[in-house]
Protein backbone atom coordinates (compact mmCIF):
# COMPACT_ATOMS: atom_id res chain seq x y z
CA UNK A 1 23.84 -1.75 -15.49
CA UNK A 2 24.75 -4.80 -13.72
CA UNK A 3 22.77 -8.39 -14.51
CA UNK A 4 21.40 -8.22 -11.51
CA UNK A 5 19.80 -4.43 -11.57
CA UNK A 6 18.43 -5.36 -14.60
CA UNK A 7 16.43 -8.48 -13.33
CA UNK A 8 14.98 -5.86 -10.90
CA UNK A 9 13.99 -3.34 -13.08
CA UNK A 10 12.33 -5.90 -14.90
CA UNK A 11 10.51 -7.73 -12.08
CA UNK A 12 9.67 -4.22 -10.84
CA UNK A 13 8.10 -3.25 -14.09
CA UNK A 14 6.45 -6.96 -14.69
CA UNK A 15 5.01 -6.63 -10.54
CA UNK A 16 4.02 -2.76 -11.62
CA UNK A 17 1.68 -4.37 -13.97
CA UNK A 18 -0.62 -5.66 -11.11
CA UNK A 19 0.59 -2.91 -9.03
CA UNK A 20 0.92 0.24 -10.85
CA UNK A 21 -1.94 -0.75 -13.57
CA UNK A 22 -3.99 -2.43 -11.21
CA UNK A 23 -3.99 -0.24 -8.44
CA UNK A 24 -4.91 2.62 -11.74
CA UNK A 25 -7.78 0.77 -12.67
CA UNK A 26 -9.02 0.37 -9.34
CA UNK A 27 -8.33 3.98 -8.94
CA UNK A 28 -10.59 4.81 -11.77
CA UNK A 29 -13.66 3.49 -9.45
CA UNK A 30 -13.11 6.59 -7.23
CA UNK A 31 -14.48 9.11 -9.56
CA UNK A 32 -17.83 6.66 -10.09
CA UNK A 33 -17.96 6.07 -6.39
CA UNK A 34 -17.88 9.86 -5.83
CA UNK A 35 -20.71 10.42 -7.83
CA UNK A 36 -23.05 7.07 -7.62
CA UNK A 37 -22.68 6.97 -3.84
CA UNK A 38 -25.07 9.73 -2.28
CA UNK A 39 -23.30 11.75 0.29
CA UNK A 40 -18.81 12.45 0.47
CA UNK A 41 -20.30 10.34 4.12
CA UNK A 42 -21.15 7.21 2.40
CA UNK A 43 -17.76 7.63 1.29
CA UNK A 44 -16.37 8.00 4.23
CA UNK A 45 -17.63 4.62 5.44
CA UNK A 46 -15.97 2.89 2.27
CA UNK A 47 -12.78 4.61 3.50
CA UNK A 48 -12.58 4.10 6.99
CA UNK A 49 -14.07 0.14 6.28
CA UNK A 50 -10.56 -0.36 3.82
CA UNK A 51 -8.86 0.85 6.61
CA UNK A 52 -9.49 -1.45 8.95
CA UNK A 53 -9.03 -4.47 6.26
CA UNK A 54 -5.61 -3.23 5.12
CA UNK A 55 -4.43 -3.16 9.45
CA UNK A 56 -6.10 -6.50 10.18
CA UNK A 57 -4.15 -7.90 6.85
CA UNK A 58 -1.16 -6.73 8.43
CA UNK A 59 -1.80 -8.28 11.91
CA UNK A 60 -3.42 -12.00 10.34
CA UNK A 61 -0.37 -12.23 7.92
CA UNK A 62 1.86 -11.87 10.81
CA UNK A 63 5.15 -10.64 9.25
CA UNK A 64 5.38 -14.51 7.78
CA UNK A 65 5.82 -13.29 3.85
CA UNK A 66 9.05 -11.43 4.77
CA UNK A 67 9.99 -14.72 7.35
CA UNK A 68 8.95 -16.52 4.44
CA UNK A 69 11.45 -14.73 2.03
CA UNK A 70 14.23 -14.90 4.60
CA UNK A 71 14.16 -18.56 6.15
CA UNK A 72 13.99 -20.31 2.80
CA UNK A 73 17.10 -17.84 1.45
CA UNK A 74 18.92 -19.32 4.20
CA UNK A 75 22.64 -20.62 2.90
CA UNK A 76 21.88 -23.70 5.71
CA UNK A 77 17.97 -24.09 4.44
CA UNK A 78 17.85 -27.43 2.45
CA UNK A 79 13.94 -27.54 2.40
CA UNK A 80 12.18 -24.26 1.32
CA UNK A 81 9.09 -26.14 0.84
CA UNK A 82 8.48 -27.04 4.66
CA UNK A 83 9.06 -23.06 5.75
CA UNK A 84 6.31 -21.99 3.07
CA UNK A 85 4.19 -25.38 4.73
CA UNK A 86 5.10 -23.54 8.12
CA UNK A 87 4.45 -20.06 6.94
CA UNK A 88 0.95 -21.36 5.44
CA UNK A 89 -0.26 -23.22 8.13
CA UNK A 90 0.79 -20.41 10.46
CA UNK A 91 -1.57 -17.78 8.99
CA UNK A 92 -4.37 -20.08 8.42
CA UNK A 93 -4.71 -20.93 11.66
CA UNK A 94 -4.47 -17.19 12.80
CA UNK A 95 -7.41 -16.35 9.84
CA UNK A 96 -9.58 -19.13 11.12
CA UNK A 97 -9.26 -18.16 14.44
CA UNK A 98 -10.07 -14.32 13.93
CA UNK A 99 -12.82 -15.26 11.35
CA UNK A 100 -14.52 -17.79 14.04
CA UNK A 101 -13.91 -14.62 16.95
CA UNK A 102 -15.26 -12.07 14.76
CA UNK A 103 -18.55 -13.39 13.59
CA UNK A 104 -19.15 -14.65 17.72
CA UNK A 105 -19.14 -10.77 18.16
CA UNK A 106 -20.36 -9.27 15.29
CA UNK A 107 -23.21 -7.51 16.87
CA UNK A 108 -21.19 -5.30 19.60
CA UNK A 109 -18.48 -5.44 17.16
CA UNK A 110 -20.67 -3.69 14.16
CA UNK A 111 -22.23 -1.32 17.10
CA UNK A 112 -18.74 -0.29 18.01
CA UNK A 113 -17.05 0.67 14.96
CA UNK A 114 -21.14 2.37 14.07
CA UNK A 115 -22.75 -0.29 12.03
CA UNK A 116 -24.99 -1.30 14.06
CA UNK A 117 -28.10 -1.38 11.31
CA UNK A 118 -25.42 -3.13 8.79
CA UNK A 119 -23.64 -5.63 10.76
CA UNK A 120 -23.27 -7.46 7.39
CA UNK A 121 -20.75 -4.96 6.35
CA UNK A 122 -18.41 -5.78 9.18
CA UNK A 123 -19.60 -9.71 8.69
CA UNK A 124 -17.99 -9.39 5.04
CA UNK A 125 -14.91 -7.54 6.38
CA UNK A 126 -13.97 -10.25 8.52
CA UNK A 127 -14.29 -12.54 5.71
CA UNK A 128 -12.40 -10.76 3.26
CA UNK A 129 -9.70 -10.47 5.62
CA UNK A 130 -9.36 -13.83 6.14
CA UNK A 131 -9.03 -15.11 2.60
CA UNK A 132 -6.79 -12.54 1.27
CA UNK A 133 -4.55 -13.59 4.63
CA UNK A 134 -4.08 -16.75 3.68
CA UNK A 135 -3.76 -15.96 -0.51
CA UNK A 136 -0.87 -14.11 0.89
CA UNK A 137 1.45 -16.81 1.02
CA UNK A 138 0.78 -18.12 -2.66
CA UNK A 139 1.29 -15.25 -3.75
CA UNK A 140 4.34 -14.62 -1.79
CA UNK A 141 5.57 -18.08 -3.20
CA UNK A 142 5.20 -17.33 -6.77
CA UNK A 143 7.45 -14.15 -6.36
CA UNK A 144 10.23 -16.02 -4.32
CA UNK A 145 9.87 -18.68 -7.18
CA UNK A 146 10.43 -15.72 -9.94
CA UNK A 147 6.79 -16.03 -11.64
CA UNK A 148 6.41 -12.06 -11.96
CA UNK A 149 4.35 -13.12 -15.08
CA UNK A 150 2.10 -15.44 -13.44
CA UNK A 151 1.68 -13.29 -9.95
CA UNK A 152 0.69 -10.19 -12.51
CA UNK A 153 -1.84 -11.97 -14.41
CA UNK A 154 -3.97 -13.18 -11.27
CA UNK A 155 -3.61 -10.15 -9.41
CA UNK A 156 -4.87 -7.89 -12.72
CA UNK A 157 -7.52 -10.24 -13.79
CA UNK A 158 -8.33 -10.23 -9.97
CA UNK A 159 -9.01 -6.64 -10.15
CA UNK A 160 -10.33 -6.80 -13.83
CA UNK A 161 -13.47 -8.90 -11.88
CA UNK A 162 -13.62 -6.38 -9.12
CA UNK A 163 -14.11 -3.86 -11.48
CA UNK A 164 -17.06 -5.65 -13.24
CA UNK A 165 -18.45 -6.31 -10.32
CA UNK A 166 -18.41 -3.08 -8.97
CA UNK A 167 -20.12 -1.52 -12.60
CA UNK A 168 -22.38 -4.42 -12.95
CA UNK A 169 -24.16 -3.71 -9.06
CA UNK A 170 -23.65 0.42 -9.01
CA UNK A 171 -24.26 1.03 -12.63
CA UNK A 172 -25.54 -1.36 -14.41
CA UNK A 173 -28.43 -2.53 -11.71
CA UNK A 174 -29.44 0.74 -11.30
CA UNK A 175 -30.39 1.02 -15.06
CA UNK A 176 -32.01 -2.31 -15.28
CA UNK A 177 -33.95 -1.40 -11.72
CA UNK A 178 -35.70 1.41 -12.97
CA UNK A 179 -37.14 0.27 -16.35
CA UNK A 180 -37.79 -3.72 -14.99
CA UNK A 181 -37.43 -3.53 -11.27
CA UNK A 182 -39.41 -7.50 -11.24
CA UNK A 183 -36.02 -8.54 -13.43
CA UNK A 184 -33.36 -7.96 -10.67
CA UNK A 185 -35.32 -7.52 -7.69
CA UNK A 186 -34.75 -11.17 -6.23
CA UNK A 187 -31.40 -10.72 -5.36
CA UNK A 188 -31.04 -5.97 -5.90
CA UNK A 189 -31.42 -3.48 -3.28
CA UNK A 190 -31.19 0.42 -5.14
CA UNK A 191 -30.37 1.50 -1.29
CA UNK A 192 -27.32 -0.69 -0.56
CA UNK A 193 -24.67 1.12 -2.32
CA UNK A 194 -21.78 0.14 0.00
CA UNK A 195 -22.85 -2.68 0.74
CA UNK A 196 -22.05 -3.79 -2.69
CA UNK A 197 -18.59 -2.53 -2.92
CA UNK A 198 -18.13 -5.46 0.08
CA UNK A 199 -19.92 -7.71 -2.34
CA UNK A 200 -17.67 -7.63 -4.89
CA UNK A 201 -14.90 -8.01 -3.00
CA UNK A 202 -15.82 -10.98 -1.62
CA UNK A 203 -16.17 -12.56 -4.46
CA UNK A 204 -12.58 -11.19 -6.00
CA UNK A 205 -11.21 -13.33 -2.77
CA UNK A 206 -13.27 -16.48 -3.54
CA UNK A 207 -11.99 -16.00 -6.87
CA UNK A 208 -8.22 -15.91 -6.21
CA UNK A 209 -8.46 -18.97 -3.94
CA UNK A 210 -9.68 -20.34 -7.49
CA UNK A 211 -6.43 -18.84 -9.52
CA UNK A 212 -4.23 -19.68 -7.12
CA UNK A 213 -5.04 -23.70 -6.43
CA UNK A 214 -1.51 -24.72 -7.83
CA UNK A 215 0.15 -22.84 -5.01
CA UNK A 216 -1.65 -24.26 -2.35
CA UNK A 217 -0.73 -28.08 -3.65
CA UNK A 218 2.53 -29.63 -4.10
CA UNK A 219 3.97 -30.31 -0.64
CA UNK A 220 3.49 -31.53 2.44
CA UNK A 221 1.00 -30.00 4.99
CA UNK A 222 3.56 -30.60 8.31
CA UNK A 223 4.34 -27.94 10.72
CA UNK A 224 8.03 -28.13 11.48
CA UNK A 225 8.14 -27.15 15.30
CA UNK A 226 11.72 -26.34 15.90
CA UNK A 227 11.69 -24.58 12.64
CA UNK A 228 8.56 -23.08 13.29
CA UNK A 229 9.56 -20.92 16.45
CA UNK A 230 12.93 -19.52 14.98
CA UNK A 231 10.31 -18.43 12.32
CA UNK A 232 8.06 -16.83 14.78
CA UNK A 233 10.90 -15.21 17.21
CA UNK A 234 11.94 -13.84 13.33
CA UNK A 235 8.41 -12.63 12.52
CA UNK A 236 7.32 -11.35 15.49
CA UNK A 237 8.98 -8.00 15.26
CA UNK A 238 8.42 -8.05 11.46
CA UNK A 239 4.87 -8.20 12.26
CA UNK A 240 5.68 -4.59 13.90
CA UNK A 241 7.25 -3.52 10.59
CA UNK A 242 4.15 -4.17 8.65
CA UNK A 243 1.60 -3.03 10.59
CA UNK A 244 3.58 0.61 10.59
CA UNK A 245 3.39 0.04 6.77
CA UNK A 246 -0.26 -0.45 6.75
CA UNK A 247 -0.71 2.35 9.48
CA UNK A 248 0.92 4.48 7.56
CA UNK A 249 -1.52 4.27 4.66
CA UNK A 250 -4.83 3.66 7.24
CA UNK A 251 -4.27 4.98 10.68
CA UNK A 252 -6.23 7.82 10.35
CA UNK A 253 -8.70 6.54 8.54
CA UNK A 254 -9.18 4.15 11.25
CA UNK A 255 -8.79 6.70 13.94
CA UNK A 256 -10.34 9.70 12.28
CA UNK A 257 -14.08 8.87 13.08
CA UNK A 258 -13.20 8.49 16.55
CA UNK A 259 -12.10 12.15 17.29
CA UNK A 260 -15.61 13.12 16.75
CA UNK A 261 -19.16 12.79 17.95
CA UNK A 262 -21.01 14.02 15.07
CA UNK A 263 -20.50 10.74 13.65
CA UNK A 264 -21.99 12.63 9.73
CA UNK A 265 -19.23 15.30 9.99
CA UNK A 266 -16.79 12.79 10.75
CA UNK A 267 -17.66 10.20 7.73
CA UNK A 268 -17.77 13.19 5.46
CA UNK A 269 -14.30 14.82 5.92
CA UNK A 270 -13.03 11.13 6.04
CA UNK A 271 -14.58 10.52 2.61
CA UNK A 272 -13.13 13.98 1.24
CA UNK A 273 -9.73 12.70 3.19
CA UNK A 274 -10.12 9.35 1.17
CA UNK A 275 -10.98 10.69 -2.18
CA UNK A 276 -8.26 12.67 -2.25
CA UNK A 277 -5.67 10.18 -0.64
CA UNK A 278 -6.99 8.25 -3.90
CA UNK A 279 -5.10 10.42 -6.04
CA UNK A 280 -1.42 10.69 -3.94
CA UNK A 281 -1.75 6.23 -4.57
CA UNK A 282 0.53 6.85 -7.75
CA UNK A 283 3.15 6.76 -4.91
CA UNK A 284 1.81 4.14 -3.13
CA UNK A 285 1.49 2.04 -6.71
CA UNK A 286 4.82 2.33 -7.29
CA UNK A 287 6.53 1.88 -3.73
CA UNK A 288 4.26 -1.26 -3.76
CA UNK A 289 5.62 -2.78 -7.07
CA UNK A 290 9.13 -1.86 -5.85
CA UNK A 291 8.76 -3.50 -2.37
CA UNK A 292 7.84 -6.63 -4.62
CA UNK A 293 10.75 -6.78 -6.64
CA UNK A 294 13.77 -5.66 -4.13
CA UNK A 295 12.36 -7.95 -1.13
CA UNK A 296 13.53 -11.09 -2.83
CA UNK A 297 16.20 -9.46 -4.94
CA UNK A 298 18.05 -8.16 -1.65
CA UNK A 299 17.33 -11.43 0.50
CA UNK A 300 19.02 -13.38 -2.56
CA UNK A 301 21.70 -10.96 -3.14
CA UNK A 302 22.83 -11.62 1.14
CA UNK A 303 22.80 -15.22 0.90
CA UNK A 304 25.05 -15.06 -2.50
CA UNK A 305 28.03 -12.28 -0.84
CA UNK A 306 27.64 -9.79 1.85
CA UNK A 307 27.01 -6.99 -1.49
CA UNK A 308 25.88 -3.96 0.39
CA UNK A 309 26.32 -1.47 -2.67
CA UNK A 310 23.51 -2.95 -4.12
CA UNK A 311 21.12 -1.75 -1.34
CA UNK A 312 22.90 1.71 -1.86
CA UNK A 313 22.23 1.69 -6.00
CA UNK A 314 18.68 0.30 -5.41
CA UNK A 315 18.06 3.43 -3.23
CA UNK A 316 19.62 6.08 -5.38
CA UNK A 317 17.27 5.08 -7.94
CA UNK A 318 14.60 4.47 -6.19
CA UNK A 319 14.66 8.50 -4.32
CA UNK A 320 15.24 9.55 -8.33
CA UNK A 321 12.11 8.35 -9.60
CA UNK A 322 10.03 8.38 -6.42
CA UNK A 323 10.71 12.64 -6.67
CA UNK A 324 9.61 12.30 -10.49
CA UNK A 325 6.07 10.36 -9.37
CA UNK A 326 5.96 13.60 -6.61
CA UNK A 327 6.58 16.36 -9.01
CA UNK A 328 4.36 14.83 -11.98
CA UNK A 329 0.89 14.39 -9.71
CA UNK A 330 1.89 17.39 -7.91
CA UNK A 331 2.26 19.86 -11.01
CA UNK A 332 -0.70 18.41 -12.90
CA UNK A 333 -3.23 18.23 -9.56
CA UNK A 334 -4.72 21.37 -9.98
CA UNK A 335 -5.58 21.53 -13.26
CA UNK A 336 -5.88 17.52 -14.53
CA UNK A 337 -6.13 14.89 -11.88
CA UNK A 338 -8.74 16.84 -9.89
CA UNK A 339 -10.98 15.52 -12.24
CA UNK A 340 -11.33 11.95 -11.11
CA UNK A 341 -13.64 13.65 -8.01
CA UNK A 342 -16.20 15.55 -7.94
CA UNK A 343 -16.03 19.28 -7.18
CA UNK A 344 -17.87 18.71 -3.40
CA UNK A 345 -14.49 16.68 -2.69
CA UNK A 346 -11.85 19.57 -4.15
CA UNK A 347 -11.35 21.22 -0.98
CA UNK A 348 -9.07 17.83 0.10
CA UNK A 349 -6.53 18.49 -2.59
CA UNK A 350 -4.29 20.89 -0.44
CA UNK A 351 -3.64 17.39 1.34
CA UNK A 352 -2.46 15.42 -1.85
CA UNK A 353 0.98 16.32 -1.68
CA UNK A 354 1.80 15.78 1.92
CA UNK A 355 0.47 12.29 1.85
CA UNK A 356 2.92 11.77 -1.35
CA UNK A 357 5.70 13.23 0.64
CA UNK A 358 5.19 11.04 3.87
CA UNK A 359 4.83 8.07 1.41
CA UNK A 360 7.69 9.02 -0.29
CA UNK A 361 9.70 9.03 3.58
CA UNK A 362 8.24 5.53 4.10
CA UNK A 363 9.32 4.14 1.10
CA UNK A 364 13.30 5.30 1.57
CA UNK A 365 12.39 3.97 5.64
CA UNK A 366 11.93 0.23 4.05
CA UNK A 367 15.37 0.94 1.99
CA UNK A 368 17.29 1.51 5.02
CA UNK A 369 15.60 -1.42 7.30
CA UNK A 370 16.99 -4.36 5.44
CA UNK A 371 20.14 -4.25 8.01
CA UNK A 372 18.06 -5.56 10.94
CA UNK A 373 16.29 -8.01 8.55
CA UNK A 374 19.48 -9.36 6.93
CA UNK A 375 21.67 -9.43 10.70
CA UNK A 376 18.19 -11.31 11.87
CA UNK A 377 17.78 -7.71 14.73
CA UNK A 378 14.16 -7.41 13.54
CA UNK A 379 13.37 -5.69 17.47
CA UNK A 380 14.78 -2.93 16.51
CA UNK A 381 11.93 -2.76 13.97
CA UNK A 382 9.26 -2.81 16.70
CA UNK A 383 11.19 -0.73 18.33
CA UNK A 384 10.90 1.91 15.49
CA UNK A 385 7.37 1.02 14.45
CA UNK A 386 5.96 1.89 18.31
CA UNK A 387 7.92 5.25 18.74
CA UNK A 388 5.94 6.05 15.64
CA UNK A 389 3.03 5.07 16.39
CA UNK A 390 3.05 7.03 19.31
CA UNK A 391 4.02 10.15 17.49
CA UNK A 392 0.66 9.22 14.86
CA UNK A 393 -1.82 8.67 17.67
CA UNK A 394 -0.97 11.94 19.43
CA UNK A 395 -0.85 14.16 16.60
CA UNK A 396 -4.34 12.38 15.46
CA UNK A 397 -5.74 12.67 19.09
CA UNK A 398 -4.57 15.94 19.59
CA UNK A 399 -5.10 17.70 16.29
CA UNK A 400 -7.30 16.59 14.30
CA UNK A 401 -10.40 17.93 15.73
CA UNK A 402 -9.24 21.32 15.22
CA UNK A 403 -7.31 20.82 12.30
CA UNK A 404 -9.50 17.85 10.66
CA UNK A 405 -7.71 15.76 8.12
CA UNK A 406 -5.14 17.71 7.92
CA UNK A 407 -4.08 16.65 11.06
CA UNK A 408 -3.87 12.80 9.41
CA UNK A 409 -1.72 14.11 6.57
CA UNK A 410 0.89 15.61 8.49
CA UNK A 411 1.06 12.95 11.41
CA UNK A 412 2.28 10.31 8.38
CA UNK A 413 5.14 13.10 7.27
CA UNK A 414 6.40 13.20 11.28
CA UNK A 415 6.37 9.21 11.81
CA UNK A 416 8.05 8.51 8.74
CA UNK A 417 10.56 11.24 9.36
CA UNK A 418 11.35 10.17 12.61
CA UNK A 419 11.42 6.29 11.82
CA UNK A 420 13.31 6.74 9.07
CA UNK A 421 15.84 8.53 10.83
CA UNK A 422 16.23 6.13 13.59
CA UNK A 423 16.15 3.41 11.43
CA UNK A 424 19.36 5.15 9.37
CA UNK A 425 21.41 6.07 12.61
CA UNK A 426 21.34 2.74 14.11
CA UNK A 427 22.44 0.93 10.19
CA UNK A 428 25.48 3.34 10.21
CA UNK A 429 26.34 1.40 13.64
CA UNK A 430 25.35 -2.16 12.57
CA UNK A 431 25.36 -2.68 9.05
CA UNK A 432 26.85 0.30 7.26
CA UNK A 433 25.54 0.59 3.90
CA UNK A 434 27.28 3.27 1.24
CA UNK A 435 24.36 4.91 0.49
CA UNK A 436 25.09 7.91 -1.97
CA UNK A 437 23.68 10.30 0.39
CA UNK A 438 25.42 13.26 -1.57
CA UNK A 439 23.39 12.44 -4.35
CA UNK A 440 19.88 12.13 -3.14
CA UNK A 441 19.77 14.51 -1.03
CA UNK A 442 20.76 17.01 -3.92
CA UNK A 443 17.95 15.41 -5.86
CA UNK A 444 15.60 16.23 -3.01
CA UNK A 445 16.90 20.12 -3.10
CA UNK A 446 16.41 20.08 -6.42
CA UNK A 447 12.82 18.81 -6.58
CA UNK A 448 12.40 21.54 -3.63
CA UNK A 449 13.29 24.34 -5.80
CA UNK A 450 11.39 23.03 -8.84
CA UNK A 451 7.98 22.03 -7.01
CA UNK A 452 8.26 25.89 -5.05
CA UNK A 453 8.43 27.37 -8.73
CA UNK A 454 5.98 25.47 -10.19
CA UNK A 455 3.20 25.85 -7.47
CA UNK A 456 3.48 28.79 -6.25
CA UNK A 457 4.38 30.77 -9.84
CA UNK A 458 1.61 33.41 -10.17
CA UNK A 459 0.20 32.19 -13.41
CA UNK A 460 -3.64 32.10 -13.88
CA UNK A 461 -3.91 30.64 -17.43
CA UNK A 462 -3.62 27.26 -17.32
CA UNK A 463 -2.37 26.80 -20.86
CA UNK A 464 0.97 28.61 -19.36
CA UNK A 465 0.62 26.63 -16.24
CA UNK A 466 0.80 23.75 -17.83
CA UNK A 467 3.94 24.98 -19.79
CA UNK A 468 5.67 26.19 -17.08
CA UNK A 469 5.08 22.91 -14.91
CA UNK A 470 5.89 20.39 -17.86
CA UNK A 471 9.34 22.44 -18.11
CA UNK A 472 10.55 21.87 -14.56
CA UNK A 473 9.57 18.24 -14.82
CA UNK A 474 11.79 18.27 -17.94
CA UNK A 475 14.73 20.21 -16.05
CA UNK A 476 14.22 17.60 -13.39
CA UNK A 477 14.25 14.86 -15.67
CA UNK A 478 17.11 16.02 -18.25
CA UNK A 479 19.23 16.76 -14.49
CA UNK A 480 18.89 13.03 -13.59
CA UNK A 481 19.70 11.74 -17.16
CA UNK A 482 23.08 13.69 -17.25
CA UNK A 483 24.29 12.99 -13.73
CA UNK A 484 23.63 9.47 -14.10
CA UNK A 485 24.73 8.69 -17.07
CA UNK A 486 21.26 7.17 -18.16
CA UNK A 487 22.11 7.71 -21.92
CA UNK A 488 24.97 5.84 -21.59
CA UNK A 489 23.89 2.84 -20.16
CA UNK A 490 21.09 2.51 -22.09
CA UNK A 491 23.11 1.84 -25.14
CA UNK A 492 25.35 0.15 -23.84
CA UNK A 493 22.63 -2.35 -22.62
């Protein structure tokens, strides 16, 4: 394994730590949200709340982490510090602006999205939004300045808080309330469940403004205006490119509510939607960490030689243990990881592994987009990212009040399918990357066959269930190890 494969593994493991482990630990809220918050509805309002915040992230950080990566990578950039000050200043300004906008209208806005008797909620939205925009750039900065270590440790002790916080006000309060209500009183409500999950939150962003005080020092606070709008024409359709990230993940549990005028039937198959979307994250988690580490490694990588194979290598490997995340939750949903909801929220599982699988197409999209980033062709991302939106919204609009959140599951498989396919015809053209196609397409086959045995297998014990499942994910594991030579390069590493 080459020197520089192994410096992304690593960073991709260190990043996973904040990722993978943080995104777990956060996951491990779900099954106390699911059963301290009163109705799968009240969950449905967490859900489709996070789903707005994750699409007005996209829109505030305007593509400028990615710019950000690029510009200062440049072989003719002599002053990386005055594209981050560009980058910086560029989001705050957009933050500011949407914060100031949002709180002018947070009354029709809060009435709109159906919170009218909790504008609050909508009030701390806009304010989480807007912090975690700008904390986008520090942390964007320590990862193009190699601190893996450093952007782990602030983004788990981050979450370590938000954790706390959450058990402190939906666990902890509740205790206290009911044998010394005059002790908390002052400052706890026992009605405002969700309202505290905002709470916390808020104060995780305060905090990381805190952590990450070094970052935002240092340099010069100057807008460089010629600079400045090569960045933007360069962001601009990488803004595009994000937001179909984020809408991939939170499109329809944005749109969802909106298909229906019982507005209680429509929170609670969102919340059953989102509890069980909780569990297909593993693939998020690590398509996350990955996008971390290969980002950077790739933009570096251009500006050193015009190395395509590494692009190839990186995908290969990342297909091969993307289908081992999909077979492991898959086999082991039914009889272990249904556990972290309740039983009123089981009937969302069937959905588990379709969100995993349009992940999973989103994830090898992003491998096979770097050609219009690295030949500076970023339209052709917009391009992609509207033609599937398009395809989402209808097959939302159209379907989902029949076929309910379903509908959402299967609209993510179709844009990612068809984006990804674009995306791969028009590289061939422009930028033609070696991609072992041979290969990872006969590891898809493969985890075909071995996810068809192991699911649909008419076993009833689940002792042999288990047994049988483990075994194919062995097969599917031992088949990797001997075709790549895993073994091998392990010792000789």
């Amino acid at each position: 394994m080459s020197k520089g494969l192994k410096s992304l593994a690593k960073d991709t493991v260190v990043y996973g730590l904040s990722s993978i482990v943080g995104r777990f630990l956060n996951w491990l809220l779900v099954p106390m949200y699911v059963r301290v918050l009163a109705t799968p509805g009240e969950y449905g309002i967490v859900t489709n709340l996070y789903g707005w915040t994750a699409l007005l992230l996209a829109v505030l950080t305007f593509g400028m982490e990615t710019t950000y990566f690029r510009f200062s990578s440049r072989k003719d950039e002599d002053n990386p510090m005055s594209v981050y000050a560009n980058s910086l200043i560029t989001v705050t300004v957009l933050a500011v602006m949407f914060a100031i906008a949002g709180f002018a209208c947070l009354q029709p806005v809060s009435e709109w999205l159906g919170y009218a008797s909790h504008p609050e909620y909508v009030g701390m939205l806009i304010f989480i939004v807007a912090l975690d925009a700008v904390m986008s750039l520090p942390f964007a900065r320590l990862r193009i300045e190699e601190k893996a270590w450093k952007f782990a440790g602030i983004k788990l002790a981050n979450i370590g808080l938000n954790i706390v916080l959450n058990i402190f006000f939906l666990i902890v309060c509740p205790l206290i309330y009911k044998s010394a209500p005059d002790a908390i009183s002052w400052f706890y409500c026992p009605d405002y469940g969700v309202g505290y999950i905002l709470v916390s939150n808020v104060i995780t962003s305060v905090a990381n403004v805190v952590m990450l005080n070094k970052e935002l020092r240092g340099f010069a606070y100057r807008v460089d205006v010629p600079k400045l709008r090569r960045m933007l024409v360069y962001a601009v359709p990488i803004l595009g490119i994000s937001i179909a990230g984020i809408l991939n993940q939170s499109v329809d549990k944005i749109l969802f509510p909106l298909q229906f005028s019982d507005k209680v039937e429509a929170n609670t198959q969102l919340g059953i939607y989102g509890a069980c979307f909780k569990i297909a994250v593993v693939m998020v988690m690590f398509i996350q960490a990955y996008r971390y580490a290969i980002e950077p490694y790739i933009f570096k990588r251009s500006r050193e030689s015009d190395d395509r194979s590494s692009n190839a290598i990186t995908t290969l490997y990342f297909t091969i243990f993307s289908l081992l995340i999909y077979l492991g939750v898959s086999f082991y949903l039914e009889d272990v990881f249904k556990h972290l909801v309740s039983p009123a929220y089981y009937e969302g599982l069937k959905v588990v592994p379709i969100v995993m699988a349009g992940e999973f197409l989103f994830g090898l999209y992003f491998n096979v987009s770097f050609w219009f980033k690295l030949n500076d062709q970023t339209y052709w991302g917009t391009i992609f990212t509207v033609l599937g939106y398009i395809i989402t919204i209808t097959i939302i609009v159209v379907f989902a009040p029949i076929y309910g959140y379903m509908a959402c599951a299967w609209a993510t498989v179709a844009c990612n399918s068809v984006m990804l396919l674009l995306s791969y015809a028009m590289g061939r053209k422009r930028y033609p990357v070696p991609y072992p196609l041979r290969k990872m397409t006969g590891y898809i086959l493969l985890t075909v066959v071995l996810f068809a045995i192991g699911m649909y297998a008419p076993i009833d014990s689940v002792v042999w269930r288990l047994v049988l499942r483990t075994s194919l994910l062995c097969v599917y594991m031992g088949v990797v190890i001997k075709a790549e030579g895993l073994l091998s390069l392990v010792r000789r590493s």
